[in-house]
C-alpha atoms as a PDB file:
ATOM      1  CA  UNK A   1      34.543 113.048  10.771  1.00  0.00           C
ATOM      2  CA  UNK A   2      31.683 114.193  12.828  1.00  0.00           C
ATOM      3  CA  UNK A   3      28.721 112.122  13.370  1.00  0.00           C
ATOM      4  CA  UNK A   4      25.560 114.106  12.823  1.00  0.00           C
ATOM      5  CA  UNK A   5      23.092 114.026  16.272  1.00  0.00           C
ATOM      6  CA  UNK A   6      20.105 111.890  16.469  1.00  0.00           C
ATOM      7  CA  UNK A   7      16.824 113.746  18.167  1.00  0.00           C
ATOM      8  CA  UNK A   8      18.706 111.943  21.542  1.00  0.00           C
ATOM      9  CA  UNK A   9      21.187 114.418  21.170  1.00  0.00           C
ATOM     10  CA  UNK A  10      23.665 111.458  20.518  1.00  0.00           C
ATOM     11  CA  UNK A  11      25.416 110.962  17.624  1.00  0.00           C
ATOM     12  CA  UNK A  12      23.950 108.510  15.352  1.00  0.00           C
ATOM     13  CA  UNK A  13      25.656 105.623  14.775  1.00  0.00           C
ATOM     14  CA  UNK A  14      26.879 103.444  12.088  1.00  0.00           C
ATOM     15  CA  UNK A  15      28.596 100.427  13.682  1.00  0.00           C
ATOM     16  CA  UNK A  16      26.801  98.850  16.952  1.00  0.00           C
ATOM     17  CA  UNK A  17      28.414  96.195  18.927  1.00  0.00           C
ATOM     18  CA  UNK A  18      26.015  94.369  21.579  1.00  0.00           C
ATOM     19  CA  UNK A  19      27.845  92.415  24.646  1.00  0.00           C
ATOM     20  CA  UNK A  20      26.322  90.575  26.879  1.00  0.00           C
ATOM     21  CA  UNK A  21      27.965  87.235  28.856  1.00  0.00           C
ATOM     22  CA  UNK A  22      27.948  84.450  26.267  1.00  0.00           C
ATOM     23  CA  UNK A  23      26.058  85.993  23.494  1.00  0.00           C
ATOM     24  CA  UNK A  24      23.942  83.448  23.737  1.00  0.00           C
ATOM     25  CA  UNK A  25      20.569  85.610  24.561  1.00  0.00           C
ATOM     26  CA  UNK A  26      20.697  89.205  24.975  1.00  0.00           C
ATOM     27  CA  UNK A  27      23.263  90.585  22.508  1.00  0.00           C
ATOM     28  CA  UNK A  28      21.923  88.217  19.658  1.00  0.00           C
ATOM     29  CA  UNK A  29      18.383  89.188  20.344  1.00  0.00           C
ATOM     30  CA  UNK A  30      19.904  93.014  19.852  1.00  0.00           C
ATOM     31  CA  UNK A  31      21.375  92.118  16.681  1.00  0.00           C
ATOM     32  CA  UNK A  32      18.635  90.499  14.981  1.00  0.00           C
ATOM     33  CA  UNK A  33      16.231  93.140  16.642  1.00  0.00           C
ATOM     34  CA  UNK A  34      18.459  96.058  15.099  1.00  0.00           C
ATOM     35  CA  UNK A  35      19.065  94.645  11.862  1.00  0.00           C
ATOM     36  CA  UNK A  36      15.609  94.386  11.147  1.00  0.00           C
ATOM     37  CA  UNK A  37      14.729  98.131  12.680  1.00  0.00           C
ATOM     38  CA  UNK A  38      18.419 100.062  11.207  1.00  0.00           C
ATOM     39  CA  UNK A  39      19.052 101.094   7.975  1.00  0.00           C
ATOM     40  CA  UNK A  40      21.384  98.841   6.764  1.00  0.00           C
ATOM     41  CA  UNK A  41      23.897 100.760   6.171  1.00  0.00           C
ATOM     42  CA  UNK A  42      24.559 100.169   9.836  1.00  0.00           C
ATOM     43  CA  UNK A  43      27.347  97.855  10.811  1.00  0.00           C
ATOM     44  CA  UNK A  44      25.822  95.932  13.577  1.00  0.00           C
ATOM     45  CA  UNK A  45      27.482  92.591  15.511  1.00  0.00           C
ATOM     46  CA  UNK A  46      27.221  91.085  18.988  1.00  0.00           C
ATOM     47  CA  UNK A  47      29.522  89.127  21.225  1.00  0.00           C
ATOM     48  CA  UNK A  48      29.948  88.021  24.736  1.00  0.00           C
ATOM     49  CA  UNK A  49      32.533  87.811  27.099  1.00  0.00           C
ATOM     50  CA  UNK A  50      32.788  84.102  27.546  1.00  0.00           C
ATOM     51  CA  UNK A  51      32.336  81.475  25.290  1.00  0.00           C
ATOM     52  CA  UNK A  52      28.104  80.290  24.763  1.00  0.00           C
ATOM     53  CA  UNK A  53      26.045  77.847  23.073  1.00  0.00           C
ATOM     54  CA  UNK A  54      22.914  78.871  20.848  1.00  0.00           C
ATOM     55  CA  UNK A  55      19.698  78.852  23.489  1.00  0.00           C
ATOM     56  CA  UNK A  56      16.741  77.233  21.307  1.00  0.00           C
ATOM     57  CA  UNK A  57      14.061  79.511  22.885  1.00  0.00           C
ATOM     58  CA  UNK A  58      15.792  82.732  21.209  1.00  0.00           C
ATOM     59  CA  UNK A  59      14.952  81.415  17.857  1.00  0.00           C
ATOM     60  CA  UNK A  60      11.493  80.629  18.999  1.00  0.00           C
ATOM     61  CA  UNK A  61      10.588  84.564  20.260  1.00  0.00           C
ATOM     62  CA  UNK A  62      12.701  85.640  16.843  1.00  0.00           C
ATOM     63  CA  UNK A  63      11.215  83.716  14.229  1.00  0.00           C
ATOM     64  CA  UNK A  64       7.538  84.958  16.323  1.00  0.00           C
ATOM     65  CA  UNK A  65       8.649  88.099  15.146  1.00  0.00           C
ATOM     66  CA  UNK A  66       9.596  86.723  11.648  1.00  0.00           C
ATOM     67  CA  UNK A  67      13.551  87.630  13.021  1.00  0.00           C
ATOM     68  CA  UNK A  68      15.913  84.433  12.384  1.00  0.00           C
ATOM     69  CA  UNK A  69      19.856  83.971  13.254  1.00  0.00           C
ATOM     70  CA  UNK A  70      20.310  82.282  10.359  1.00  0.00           C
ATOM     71  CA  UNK A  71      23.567  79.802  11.243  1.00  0.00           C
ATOM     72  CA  UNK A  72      24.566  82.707  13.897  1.00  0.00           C
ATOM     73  CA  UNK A  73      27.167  81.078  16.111  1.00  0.00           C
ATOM     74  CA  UNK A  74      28.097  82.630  19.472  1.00  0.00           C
ATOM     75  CA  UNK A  75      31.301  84.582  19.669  1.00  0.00           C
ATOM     76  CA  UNK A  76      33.371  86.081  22.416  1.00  0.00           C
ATOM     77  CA  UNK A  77      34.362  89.922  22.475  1.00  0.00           C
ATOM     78  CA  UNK A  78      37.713  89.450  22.302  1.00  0.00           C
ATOM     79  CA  UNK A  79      37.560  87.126  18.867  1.00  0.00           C
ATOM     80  CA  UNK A  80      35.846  90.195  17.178  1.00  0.00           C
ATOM     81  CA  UNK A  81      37.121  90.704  13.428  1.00  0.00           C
ATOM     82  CA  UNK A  82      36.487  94.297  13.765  1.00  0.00           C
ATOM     83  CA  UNK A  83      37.262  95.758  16.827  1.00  0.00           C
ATOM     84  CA  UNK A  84      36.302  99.462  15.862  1.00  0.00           C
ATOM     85  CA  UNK A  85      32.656 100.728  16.311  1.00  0.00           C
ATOM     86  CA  UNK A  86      30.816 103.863  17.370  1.00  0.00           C
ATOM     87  CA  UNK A  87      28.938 102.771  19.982  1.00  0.00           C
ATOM     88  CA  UNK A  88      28.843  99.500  22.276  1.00  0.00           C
ATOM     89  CA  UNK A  89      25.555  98.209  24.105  1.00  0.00           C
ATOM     90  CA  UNK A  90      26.293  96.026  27.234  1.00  0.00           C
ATOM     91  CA  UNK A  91      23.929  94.073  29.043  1.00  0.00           C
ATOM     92  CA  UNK A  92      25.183  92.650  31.523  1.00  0.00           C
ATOM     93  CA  UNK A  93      27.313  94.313  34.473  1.00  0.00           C
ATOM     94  CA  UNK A  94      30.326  91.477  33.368  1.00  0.00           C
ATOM     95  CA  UNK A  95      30.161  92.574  29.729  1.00  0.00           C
ATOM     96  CA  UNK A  96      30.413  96.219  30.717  1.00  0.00           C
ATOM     97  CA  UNK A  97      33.112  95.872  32.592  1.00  0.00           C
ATOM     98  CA  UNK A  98      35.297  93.949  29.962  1.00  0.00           C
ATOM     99  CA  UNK A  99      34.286  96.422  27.147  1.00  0.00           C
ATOM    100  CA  UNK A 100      35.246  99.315  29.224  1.00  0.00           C
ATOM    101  CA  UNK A 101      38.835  97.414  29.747  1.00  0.00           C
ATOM    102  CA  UNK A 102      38.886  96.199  26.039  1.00  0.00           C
ATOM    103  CA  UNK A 103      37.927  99.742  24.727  1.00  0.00           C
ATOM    104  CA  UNK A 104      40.582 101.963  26.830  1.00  0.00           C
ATOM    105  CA  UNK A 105      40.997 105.184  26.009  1.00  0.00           C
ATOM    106  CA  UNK A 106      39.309 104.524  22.149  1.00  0.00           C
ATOM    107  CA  UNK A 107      36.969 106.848  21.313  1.00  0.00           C
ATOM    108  CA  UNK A 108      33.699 104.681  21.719  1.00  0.00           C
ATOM    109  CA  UNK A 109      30.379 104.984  23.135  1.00  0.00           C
ATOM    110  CA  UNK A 110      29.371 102.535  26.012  1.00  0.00           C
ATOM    111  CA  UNK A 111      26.008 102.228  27.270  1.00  0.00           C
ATOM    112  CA  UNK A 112      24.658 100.280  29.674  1.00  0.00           C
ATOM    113  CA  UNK A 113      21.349  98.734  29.070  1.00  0.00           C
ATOM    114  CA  UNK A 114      20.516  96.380  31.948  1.00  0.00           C
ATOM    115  CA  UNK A 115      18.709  93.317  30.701  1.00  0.00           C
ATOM    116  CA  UNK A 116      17.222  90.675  33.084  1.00  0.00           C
ATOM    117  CA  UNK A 117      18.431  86.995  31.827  1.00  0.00           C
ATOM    118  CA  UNK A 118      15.810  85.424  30.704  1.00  0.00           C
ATOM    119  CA  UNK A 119      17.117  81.502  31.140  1.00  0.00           C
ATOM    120  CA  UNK A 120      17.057  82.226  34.946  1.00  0.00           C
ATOM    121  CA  UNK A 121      12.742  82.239  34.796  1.00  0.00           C
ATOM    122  CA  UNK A 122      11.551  79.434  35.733  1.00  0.00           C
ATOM    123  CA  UNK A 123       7.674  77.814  35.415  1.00  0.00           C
ATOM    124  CA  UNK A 124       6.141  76.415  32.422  1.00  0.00           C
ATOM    125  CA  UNK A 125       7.365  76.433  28.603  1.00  0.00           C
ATOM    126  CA  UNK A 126       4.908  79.130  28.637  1.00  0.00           C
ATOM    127  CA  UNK A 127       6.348  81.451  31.543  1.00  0.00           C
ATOM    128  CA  UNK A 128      10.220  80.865  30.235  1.00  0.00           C
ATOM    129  CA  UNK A 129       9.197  81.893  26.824  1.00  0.00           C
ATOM    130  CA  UNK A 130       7.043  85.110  28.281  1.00  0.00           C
ATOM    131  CA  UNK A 131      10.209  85.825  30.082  1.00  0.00           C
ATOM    132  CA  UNK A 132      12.347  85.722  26.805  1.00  0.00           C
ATOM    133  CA  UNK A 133       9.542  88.007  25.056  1.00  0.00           C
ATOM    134  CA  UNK A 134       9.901  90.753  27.738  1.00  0.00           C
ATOM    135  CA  UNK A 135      13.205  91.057  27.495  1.00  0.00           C
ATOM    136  CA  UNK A 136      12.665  91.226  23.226  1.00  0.00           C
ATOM    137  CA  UNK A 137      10.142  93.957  23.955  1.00  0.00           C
ATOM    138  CA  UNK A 138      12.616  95.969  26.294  1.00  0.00           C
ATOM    139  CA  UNK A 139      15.555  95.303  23.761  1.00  0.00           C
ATOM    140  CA  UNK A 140      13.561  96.631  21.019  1.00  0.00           C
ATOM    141  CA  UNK A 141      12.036  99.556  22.841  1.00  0.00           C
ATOM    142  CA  UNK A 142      15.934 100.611  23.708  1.00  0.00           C
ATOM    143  CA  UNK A 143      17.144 100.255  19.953  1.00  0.00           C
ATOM    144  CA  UNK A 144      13.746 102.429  19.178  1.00  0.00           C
ATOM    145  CA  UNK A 145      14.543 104.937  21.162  1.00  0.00           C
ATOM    146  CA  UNK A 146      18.178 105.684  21.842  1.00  0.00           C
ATOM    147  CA  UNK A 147      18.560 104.333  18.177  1.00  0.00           C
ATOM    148  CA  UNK A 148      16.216 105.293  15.690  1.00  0.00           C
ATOM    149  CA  UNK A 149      15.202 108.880  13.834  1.00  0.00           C
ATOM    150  CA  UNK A 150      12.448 110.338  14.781  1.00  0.00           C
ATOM    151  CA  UNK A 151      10.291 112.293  11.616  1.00  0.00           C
ATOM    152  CA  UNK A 152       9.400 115.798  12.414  1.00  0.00           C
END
């Protein structure tokens, strides 16, 4: 089955797996970001390569954009239900490096789309939250535009 081209001139997609290192930040930002943005008929999940815990100031930038995790719960890349999907997003030069050990010779799609770690900023509330925005605005900027149809 051929997957018809996006104006990219890469295949669209229709399952979209986000690693980053404990799918604590990044990747789940991604997912809630693309769910919201895809058509639904788009498989999309996230993971990490080692285990995380839930950071509080993700749902704080998500529900600003009226985005929840609902009870999301961390999971690791290799604990993945499905392990089949068109294309994988990593974020972080670990989680790129275990998908392209995990994935093999499967026919996938791995991008890399660098994403600064936000829970390294330091300052005020303010700052750490400004530095969890960015990286929601360069997440969803990526998903718009690798990602998404263009009309005309």
């Amino acid at each position: 089955m051929t997957r018809a081209a996006n104006p990219t001139g890469k295949a669209a997609v229709s399952s979209l797996l986000f690693v980053c290192g404990m799918n604590a930040i990044r990747s789940p930002i991604a997912e809630a970001i693309a769910r919201s943005i895809l058509p639904a008929s788009v498989y999309i999940a996230s993971a990490g390569v080692r285990s995380g815990q839930r950071d509080p100031f993700v749902d704080i930038v998500l529900a600003e954009r009226g985005l929840s995790l609902g009870d999301y719960r961390p999971q690791r890349f290799e604990d993945l239900e499905d392990g089949y999907f068109d294309l994988i997003v990593t974020m972080a030069p670990e989680a790129h490096h275990a998908a392209l050990d995990a994935t093999g010779t499967a026919s996938v799609d791995i991008e890399f789309w660098p994403m600064p770690d936000p829970s390294a900023a330091d300052g005020s509330r303010d700052q750490i939250l400004d530095a969890y925005r960015d990286v929601c605005d360069r997440i969803e900027a990526h998903i718009r535009e690798r990602l998404l149809k263009k009309d005309g």
